[in-house]
C-alpha atoms as a PDB file:
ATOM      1  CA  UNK A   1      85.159  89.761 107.787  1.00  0.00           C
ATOM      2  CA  UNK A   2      83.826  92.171 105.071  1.00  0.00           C
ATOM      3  CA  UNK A   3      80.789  94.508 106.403  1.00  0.00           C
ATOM      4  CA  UNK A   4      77.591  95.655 104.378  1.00  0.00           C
ATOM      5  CA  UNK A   5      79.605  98.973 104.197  1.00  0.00           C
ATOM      6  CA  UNK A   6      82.938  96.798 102.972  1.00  0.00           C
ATOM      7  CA  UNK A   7      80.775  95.628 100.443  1.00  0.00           C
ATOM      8  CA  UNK A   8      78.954  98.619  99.359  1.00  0.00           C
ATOM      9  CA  UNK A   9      82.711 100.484  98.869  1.00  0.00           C
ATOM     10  CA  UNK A  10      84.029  97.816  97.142  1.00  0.00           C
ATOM     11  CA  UNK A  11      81.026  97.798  94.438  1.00  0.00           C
ATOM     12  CA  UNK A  12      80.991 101.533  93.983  1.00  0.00           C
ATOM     13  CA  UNK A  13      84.911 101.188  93.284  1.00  0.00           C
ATOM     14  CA  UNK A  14      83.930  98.779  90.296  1.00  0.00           C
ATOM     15  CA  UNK A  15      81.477 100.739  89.322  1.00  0.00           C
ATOM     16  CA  UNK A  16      83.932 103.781  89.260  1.00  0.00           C
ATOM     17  CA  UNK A  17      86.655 101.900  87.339  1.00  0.00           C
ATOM     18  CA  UNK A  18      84.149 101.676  84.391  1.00  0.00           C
ATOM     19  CA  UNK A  19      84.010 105.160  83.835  1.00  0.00           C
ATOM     20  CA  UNK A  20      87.918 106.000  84.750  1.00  0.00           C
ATOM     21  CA  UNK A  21      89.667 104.872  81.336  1.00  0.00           C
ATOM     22  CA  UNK A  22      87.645 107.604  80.213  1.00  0.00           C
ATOM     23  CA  UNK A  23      88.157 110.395  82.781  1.00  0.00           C
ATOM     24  CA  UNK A  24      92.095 109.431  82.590  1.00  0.00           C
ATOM     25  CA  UNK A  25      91.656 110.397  78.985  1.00  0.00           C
ATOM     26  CA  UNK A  26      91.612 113.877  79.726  1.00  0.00           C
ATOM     27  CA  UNK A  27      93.915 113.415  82.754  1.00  0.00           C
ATOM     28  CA  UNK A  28      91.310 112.960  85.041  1.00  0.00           C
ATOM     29  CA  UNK A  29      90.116 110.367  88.152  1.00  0.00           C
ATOM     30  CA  UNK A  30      87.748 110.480  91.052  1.00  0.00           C
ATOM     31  CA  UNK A  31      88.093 109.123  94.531  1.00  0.00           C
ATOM     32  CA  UNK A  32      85.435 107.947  97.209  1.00  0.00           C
ATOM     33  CA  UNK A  33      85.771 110.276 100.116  1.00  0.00           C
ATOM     34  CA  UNK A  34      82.715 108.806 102.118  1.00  0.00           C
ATOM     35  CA  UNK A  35      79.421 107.218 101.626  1.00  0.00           C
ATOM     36  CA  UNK A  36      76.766 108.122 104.311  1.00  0.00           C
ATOM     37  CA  UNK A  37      74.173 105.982 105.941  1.00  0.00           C
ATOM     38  CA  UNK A  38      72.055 107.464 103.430  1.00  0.00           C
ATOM     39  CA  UNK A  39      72.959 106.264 100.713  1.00  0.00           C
ATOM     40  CA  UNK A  40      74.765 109.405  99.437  1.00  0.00           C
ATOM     41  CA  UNK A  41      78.508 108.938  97.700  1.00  0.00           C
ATOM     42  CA  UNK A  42      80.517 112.002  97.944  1.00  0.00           C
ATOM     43  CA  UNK A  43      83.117 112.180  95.531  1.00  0.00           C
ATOM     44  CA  UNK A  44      86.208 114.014  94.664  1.00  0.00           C
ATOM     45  CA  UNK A  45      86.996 114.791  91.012  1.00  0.00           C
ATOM     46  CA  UNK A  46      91.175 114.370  90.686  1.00  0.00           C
ATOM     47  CA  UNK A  47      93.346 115.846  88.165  1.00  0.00           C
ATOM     48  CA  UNK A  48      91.515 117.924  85.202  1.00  0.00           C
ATOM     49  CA  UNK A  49      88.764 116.831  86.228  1.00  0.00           C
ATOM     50  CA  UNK A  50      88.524 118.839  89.535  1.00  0.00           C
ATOM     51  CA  UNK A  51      88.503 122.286  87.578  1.00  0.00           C
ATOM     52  CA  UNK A  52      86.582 121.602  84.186  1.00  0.00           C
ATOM     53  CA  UNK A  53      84.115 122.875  83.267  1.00  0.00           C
ATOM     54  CA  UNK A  54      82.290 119.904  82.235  1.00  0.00           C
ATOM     55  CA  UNK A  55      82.439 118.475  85.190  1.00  0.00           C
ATOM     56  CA  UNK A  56      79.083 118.654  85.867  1.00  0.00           C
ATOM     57  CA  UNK A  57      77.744 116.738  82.921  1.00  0.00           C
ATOM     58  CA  UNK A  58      80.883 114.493  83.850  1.00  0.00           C
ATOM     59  CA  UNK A  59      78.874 113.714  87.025  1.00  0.00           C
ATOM     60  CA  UNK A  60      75.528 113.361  85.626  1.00  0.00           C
ATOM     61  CA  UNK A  61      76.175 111.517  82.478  1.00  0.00           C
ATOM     62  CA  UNK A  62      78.710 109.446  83.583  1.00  0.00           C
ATOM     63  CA  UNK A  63      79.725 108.577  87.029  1.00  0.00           C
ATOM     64  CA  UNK A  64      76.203 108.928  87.940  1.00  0.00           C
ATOM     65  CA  UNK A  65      74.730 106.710  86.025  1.00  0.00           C
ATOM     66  CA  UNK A  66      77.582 104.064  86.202  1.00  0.00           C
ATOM     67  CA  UNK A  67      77.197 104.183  89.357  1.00  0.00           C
ATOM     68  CA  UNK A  68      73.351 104.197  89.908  1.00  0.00           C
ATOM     69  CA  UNK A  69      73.250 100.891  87.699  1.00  0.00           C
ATOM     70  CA  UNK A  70      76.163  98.917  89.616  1.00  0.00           C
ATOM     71  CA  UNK A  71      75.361 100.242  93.123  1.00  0.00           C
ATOM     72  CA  UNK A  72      71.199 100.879  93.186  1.00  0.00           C
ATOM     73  CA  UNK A  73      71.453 101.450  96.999  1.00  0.00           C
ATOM     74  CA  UNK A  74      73.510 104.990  96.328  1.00  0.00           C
ATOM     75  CA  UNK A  75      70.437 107.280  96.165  1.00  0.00           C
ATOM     76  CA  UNK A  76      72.762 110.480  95.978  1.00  0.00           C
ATOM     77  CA  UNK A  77      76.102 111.326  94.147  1.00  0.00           C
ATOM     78  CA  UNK A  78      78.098 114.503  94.862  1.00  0.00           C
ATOM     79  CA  UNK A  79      81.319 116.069  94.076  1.00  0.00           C
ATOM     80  CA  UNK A  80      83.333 117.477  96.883  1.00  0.00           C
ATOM     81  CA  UNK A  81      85.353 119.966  95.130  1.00  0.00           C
END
């Protein structure tokens, strides 16, 4: 039997596999490490991804947003790394 949280993971995965072609361009991923009760995803950035420097627009302007619009219940999104 899937749970709400079963549910929520699953989603947020889909939502992450629209932005990964694109992050595996540059030899990049990202992984779910946990998503709290309140609604925030923490993330880890894989590969190039973990140490560039645009990383942070990476967040905003992409995984973010894919996310956000997919999965409206994650209020937060963070990188872990």
């Amino acid at each position: 039997m899937m749970t709400i949280t079963d549910t929520l993971y699953t989603r947020t995965e889909q939502a992450l596999d629209t932005i990964r072609p694109y992050l595996a361009t540059d030899g990049g991923n990202v992984k779910i490490l946990e998503i709290t009760q309140e609604g925030t995803l923490r993330l880890e950035l894989l590969g190039s991804c973990g140490s560039c420097p645009m990383s942070a627009m990476t967040m905003k302007a992409g995984i973010e947003d894919a996310v956000r619009r997919l999965v409206p219940e994650i209020a937060n999104v963070e990188a872990v790394n």
